[in-house]
N, C-alpha and C. Protein backbone atom coordinates (compact mmCIF):
# COMPACT_ATOMS: atom_id res chain seq x y z
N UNK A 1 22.73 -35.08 119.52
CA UNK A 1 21.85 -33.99 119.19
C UNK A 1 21.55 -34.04 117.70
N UNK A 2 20.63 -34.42 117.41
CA UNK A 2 19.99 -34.68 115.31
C UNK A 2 19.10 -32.91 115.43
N UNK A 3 19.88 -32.59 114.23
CA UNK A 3 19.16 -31.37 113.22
C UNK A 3 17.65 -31.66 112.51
N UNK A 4 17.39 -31.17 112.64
CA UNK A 4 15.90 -30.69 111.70
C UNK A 4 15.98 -30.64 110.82
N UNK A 5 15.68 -31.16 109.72
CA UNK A 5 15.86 -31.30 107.99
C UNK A 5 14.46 -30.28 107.51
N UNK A 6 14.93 -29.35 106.93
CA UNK A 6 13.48 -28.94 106.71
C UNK A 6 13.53 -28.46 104.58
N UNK A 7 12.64 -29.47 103.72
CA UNK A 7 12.64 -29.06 102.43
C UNK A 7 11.62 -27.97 102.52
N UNK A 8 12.17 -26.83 101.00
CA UNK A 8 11.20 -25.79 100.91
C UNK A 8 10.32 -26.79 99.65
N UNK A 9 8.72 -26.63 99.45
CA UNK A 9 8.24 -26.92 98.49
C UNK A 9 8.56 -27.33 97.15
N UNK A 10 9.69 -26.68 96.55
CA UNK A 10 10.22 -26.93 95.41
C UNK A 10 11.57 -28.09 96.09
N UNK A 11 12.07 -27.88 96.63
CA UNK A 11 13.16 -29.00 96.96
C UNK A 11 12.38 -30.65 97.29
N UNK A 12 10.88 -30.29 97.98
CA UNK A 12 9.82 -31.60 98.16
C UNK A 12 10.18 -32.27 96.97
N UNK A 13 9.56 -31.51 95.80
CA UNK A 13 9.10 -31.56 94.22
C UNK A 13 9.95 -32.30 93.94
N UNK A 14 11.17 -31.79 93.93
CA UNK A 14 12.78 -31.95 93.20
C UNK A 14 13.07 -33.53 93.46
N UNK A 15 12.73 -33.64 94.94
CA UNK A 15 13.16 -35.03 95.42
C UNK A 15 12.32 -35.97 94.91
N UNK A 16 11.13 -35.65 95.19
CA UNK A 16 10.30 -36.85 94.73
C UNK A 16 10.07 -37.43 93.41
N UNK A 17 10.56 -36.37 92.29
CA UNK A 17 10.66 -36.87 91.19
C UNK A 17 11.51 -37.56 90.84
N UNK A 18 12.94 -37.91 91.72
CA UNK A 18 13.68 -38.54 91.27
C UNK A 18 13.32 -40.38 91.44
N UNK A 19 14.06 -40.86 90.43
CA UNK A 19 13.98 -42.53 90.81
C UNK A 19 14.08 -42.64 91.91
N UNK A 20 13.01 -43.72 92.85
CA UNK A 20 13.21 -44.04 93.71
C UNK A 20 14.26 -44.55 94.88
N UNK A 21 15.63 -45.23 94.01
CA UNK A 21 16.88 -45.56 94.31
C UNK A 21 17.36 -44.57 94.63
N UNK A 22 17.29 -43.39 93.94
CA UNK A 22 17.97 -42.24 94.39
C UNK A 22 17.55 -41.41 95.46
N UNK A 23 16.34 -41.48 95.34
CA UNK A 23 15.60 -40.82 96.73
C UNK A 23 15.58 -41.43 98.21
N UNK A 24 15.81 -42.85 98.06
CA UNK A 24 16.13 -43.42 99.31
C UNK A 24 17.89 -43.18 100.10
N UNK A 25 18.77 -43.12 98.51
CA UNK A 25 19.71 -42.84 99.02
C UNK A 25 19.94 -41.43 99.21
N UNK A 26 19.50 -40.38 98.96
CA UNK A 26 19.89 -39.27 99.61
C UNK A 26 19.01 -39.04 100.81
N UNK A 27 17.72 -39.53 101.48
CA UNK A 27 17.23 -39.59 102.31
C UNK A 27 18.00 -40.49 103.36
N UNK A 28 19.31 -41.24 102.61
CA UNK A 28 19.34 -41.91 103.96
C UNK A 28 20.91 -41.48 104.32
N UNK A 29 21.66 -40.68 103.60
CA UNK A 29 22.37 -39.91 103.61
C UNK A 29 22.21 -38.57 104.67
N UNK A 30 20.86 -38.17 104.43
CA UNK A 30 20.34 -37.02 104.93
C UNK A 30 20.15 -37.63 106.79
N UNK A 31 19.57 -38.62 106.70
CA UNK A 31 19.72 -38.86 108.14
C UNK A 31 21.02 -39.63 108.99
N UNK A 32 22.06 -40.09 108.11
CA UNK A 32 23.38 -41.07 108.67
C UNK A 32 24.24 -39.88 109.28
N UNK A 33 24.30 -38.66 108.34
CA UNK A 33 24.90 -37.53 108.01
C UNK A 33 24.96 -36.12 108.57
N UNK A 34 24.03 -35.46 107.54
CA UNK A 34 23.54 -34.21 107.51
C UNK A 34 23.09 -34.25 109.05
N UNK A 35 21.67 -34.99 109.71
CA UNK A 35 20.77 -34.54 111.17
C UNK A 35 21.55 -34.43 111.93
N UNK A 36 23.01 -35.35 111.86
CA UNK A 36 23.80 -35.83 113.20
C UNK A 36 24.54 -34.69 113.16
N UNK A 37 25.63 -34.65 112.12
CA UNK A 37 26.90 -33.62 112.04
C UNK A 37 26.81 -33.00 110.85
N UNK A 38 25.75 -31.69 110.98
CA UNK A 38 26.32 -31.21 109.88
C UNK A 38 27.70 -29.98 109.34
N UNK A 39 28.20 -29.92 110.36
CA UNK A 39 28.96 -29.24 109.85
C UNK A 39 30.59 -29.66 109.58
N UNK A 40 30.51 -31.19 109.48
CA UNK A 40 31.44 -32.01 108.93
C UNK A 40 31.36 -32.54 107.67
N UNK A 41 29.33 -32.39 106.74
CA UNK A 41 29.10 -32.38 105.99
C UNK A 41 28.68 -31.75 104.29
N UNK A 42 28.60 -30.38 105.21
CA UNK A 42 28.13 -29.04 104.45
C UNK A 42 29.65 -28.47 104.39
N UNK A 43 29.38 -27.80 102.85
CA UNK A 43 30.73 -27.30 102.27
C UNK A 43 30.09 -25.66 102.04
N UNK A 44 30.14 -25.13 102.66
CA UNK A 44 30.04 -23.12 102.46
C UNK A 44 30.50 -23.29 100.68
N UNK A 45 29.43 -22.09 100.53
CA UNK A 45 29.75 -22.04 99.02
C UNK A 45 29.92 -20.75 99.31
N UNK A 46 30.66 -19.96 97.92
CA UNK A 46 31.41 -18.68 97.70
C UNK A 46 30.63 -17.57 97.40
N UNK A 47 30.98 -16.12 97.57
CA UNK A 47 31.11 -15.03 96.91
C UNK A 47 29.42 -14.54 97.15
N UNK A 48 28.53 -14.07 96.06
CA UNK A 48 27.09 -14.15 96.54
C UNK A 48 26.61 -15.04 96.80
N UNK A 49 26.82 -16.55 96.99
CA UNK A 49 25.89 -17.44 97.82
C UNK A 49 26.68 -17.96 98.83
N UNK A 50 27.39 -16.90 99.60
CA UNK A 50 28.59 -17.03 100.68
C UNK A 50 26.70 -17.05 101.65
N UNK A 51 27.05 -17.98 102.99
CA UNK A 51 25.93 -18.31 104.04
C UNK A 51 25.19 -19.20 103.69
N UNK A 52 25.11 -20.08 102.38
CA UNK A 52 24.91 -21.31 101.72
C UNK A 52 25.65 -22.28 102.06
N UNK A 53 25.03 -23.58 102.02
CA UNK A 53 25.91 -25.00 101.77
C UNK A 53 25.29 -25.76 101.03
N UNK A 54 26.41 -26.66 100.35
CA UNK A 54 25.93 -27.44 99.59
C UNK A 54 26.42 -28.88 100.52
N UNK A 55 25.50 -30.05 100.07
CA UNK A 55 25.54 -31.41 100.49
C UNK A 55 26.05 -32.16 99.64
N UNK A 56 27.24 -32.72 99.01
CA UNK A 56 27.22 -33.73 98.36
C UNK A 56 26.79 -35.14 98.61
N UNK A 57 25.91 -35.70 97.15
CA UNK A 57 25.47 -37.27 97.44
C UNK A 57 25.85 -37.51 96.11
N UNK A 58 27.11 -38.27 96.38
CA UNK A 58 27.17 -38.79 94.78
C UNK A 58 26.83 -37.59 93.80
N UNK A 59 26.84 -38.16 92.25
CA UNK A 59 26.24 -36.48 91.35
C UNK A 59 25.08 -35.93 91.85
N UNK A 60 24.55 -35.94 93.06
CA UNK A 60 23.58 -34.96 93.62
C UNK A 60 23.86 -33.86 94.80
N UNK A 61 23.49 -32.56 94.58
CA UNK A 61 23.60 -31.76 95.42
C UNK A 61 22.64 -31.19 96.15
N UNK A 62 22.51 -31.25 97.41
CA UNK A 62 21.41 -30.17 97.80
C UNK A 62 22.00 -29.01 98.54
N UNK A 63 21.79 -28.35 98.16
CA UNK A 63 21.56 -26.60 98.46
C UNK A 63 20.76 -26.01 99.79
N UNK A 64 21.66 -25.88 100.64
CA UNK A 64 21.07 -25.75 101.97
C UNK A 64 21.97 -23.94 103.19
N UNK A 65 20.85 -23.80 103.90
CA UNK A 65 20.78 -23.01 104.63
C UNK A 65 20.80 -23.52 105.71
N UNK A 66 21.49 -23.18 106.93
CA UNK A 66 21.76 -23.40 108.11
C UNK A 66 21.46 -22.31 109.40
N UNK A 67 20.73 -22.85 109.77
CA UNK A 67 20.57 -22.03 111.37
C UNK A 67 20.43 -22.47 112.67
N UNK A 68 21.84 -22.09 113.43
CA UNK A 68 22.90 -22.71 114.38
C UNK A 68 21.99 -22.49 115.55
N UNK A 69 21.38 -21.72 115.80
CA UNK A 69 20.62 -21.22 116.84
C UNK A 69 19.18 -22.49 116.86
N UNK A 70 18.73 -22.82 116.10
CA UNK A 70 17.78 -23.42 116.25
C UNK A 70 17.66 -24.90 115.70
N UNK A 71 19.27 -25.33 115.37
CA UNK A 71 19.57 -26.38 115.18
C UNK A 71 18.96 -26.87 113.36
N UNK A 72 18.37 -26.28 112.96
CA UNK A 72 17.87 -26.35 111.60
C UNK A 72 19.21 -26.09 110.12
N UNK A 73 18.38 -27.44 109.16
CA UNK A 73 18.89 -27.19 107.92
C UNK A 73 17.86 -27.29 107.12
N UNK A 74 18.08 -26.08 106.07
CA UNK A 74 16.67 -25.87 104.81
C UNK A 74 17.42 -26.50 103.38
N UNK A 75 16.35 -27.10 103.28
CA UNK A 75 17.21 -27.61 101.99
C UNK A 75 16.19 -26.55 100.97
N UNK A 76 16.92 -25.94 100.03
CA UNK A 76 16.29 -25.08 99.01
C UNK A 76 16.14 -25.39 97.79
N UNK A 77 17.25 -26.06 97.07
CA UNK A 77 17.57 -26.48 96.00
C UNK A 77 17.91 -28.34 96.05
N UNK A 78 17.60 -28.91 95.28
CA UNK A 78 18.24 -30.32 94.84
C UNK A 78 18.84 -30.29 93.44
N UNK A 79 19.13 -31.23 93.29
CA UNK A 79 19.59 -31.86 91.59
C UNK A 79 20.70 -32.16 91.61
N UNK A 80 20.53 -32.47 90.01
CA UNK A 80 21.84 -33.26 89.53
C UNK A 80 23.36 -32.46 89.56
N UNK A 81 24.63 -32.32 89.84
CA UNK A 81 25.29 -31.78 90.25
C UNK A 81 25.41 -30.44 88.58
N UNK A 82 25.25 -31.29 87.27
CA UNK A 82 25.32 -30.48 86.15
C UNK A 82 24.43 -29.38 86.09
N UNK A 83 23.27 -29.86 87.14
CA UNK A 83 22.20 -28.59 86.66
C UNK A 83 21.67 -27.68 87.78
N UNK A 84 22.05 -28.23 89.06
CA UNK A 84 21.74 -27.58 90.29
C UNK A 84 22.50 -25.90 90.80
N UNK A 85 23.17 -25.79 89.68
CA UNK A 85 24.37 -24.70 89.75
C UNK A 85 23.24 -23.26 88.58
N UNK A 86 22.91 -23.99 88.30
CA UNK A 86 22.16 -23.19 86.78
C UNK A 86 21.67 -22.35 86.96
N UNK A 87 20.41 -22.05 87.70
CA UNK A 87 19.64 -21.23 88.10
C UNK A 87 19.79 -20.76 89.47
N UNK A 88 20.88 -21.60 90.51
CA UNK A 88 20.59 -21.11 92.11
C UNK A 88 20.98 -19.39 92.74
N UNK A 89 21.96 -19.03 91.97
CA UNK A 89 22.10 -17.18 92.32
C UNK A 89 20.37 -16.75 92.62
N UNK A 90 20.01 -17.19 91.28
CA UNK A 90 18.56 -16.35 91.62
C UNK A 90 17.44 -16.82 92.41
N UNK A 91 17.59 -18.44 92.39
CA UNK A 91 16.65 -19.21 93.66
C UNK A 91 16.80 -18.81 95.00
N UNK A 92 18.22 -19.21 94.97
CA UNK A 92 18.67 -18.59 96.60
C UNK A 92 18.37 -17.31 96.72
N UNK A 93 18.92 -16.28 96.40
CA UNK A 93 18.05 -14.85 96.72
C UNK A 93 16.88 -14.72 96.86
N UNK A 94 16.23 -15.07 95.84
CA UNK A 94 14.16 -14.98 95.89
C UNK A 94 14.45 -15.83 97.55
N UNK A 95 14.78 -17.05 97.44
CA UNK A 95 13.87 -17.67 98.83
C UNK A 95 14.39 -17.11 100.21
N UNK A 96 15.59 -16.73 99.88
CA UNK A 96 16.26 -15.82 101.45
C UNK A 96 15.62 -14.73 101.57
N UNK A 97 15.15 -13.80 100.79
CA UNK A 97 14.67 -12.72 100.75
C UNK A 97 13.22 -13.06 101.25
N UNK A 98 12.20 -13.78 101.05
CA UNK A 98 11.15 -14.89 101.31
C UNK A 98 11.27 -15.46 102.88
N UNK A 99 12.47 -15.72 102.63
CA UNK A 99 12.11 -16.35 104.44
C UNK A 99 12.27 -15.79 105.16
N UNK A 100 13.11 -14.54 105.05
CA UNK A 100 13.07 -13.39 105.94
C UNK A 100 12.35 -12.41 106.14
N UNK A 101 11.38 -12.64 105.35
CA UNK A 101 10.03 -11.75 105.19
C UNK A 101 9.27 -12.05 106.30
N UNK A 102 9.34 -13.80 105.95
CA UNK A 102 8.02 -14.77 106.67
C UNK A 102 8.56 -14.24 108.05
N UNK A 103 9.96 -14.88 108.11
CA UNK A 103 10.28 -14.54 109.39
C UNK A 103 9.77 -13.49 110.34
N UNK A 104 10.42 -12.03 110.03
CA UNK A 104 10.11 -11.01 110.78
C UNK A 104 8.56 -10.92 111.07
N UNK A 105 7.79 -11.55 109.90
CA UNK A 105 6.51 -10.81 109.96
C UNK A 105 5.80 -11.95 110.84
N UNK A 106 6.42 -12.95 111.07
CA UNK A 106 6.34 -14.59 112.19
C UNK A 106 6.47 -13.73 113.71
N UNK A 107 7.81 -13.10 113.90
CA UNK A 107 7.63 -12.72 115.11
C UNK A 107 7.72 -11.13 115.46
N UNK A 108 7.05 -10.76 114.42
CA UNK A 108 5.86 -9.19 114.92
C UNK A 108 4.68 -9.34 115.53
N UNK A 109 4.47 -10.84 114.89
CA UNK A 109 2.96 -10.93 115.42
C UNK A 109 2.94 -11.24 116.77
C-alpha cells in the first residue's frame, strides 16, 4: 500500500532550488521510504508542533503532516536541518489553520 506525497507550494519551491544531487536524493528517499512505510520513518515532533513529523535525509528535513484516513503525507516545510527549525512554529500554524479552512469549506460545498 504507497502513500500520497503531497508538497504545499512553498515546500515545491524549497525543493527545487536545491542542487540537483540533493533533490534526487531526497526524492528518492521519499519514494524507497516515506510512500511505503511511513510511520517507521516520520519522527512526531513536540509540544506546539505535537501532530507534525519530521523526515530525516541526511542534513535535510522535511516537515510533514499526516493523514491516516486517506493515506496522505503533506510535506510543508523543507531545508537544511540548521534552518528548517527557524521559522516553522509560525509556518506550521498559518498552513494548518489554511488547510483546514480549505478543507471544511471543500466539503460544505
Amino acid at each position: 500500500m504507497s502513500w500520497q506525497i503531497i508538497f504545499t507550494k512553498k515546500a515545491q519551491k524549497q525543493i527545487n532550488s536545491l542542487d540537483k544531487a540533493i533533490q534526487s536524493r531526497i526524492k528518492q528517499a521519499i519514494l524507497e521510504k516515506l510512500a511505503i512505510n511511513p510511520d517507521l520513518f516520520l519522527e512526531p515532533l513536540c509540544g506546539e508542533l505535537g501532530g507534525f513529523y519530521k523526515f530525516r535525509i541526511g542534513d535535510y528535513r522535511l516537515i510533514c503532516s499526516k493523514e491516516n484516513e486517506q493515506l496522505t503525507i503533506i510535506v510543508i516545510e523543507l531545508g537544511h536541518r540548521r534552518e528548517v527549525y527557524k521559522w516553522l512554529k509560525y509556518l506550521v500554524q498559518r498552513f494548518f489553520l489554511n488547510f483546514r479552512l480549505k478543507r471544511q469549506s471543500q466539503t460544505a460545498s
